[in-house]
Protein backbone atom coordinates (compact mmCIF):
# COMPACT_ATOMS: atom_id res chain seq x y z
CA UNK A 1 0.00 0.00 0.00
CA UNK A 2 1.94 3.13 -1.33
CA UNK A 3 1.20 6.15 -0.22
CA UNK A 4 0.48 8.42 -3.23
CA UNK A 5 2.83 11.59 -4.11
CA UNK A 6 1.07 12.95 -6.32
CA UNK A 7 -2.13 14.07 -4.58
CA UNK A 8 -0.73 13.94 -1.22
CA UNK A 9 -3.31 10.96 0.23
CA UNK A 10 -2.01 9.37 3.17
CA UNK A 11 -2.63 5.37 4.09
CA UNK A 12 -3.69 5.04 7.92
CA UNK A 13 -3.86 1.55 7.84
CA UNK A 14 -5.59 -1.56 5.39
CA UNK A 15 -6.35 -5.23 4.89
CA UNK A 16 -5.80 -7.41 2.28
CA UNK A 17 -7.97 -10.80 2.04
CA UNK A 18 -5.91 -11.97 -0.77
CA UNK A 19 -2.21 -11.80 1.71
CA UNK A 20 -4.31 -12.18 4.39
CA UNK A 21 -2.38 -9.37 6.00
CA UNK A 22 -2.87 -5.86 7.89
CA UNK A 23 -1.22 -2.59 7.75
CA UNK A 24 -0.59 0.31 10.20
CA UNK A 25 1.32 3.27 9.05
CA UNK A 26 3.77 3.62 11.43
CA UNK A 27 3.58 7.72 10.53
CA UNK A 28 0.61 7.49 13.46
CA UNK A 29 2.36 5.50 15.99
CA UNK A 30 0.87 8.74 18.31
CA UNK A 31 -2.23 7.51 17.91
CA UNK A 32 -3.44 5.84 20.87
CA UNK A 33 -3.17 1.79 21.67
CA UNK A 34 -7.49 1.29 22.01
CA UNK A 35 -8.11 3.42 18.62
CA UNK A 36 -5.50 1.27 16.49
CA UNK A 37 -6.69 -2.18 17.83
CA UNK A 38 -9.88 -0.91 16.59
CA UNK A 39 -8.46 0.07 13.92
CA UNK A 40 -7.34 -3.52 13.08
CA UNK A 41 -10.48 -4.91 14.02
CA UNK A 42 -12.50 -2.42 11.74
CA UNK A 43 -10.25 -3.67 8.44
CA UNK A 44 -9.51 -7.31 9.07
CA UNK A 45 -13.55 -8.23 9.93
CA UNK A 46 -14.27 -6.01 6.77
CA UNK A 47 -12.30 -7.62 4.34
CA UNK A 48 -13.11 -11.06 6.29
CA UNK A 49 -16.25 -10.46 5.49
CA UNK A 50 -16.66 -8.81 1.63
CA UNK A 51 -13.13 -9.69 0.72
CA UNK A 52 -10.75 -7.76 -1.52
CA UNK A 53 -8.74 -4.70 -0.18
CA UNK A 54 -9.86 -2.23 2.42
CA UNK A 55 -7.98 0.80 3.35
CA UNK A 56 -8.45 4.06 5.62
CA UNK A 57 -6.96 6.70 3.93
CA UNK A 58 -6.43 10.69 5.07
CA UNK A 59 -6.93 13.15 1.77
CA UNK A 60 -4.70 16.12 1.56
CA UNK A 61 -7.27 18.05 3.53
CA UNK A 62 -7.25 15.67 6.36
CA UNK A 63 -10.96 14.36 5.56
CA UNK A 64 -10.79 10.36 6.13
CA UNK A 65 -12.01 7.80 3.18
CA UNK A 66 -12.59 4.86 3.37
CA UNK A 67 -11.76 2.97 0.31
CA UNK A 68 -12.45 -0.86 -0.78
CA UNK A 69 -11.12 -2.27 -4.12
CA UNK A 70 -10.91 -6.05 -5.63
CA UNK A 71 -9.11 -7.82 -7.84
CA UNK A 72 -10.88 -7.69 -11.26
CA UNK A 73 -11.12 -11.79 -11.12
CA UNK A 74 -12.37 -12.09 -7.82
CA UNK A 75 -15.81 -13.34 -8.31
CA UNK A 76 -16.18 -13.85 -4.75
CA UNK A 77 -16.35 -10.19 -3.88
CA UNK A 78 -19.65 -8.32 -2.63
CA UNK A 79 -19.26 -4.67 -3.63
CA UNK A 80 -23.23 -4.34 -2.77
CA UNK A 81 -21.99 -5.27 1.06
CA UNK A 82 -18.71 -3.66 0.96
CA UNK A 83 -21.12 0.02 0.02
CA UNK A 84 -23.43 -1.02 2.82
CA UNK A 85 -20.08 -2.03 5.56
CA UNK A 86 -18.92 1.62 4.30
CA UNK A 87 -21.97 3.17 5.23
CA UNK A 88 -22.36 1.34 8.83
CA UNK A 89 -18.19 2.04 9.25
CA UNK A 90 -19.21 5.63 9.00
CA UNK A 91 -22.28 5.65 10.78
CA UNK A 92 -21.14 3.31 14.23
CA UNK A 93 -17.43 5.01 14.32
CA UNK A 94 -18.66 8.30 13.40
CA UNK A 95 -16.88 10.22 16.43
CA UNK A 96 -13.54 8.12 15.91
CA UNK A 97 -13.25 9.34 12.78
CA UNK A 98 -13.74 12.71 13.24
CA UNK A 99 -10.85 12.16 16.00
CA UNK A 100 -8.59 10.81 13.70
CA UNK A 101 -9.43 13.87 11.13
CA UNK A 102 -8.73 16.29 13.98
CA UNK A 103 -5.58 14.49 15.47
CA UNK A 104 -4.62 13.83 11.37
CA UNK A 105 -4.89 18.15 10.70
CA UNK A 106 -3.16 19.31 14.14
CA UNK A 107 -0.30 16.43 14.37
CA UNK A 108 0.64 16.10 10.60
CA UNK A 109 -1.04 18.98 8.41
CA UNK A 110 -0.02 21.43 11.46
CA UNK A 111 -3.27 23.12 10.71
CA UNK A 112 -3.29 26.07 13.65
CA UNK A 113 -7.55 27.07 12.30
CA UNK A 114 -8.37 23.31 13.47
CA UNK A 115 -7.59 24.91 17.29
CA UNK A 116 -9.57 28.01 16.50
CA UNK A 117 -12.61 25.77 15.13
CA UNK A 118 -12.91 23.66 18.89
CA UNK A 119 -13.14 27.21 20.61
């Protein structure tokens, strides 16, 4: 999972059903332990469950998306549940992800308006 120059995206973290594996970008070792072991637990059951690739990813103005992809020969993959997983990501872990976009603009982006926006 590369993190792309171009457009300045950022990779939090992902799952792969096809390795079987899980990523953490160590960039947000700050983050605290109970967030990234959710973290974990939000991508592997995901991809456990609709297969393919999932991936948390911050855009270049710190707004979190949450991104699944498959192979193209992967007939096994459910992109009508991986839309609906999306949806119920966002909706149950609404407040950690606004978190992570605050902690994501102060920490990394330095953004100094982020403090002026929680007054």
């Amino acid at each position: 999972m590369e993190n792309r120059a171009d457009n300045k995206r950022v990779v939090l973290c992902g799952a792969n059903a096809y390795e079987q594996k899980y990523y953490f970008n160590e960039q947000f070792s700050g983050i605290p332990e109970s967030i990234k072991e959710e973290l974990h637990v939000i991508c592997v059951l995901f991809t456990e469950e609709v297969g393919g690739i999932f991936t948390i990813v911050f855009e270049e103005d710190g707004s979190i998306s949450l991104e699944t992809d498959a192979e193209e020969e992967d007939l096994l993959y459910d992109e009508i549940s991986s839309g609906l997983l999306v949806r119920e990501i966002r909706r149950n872990r609404q407040e950690m992800l606004e978190s992570l976009q605050l902690y994501y603009r102060v920490f990394i982006l330095h953004d100094k308006s982020v403090l002026d926006e929680i007054d």
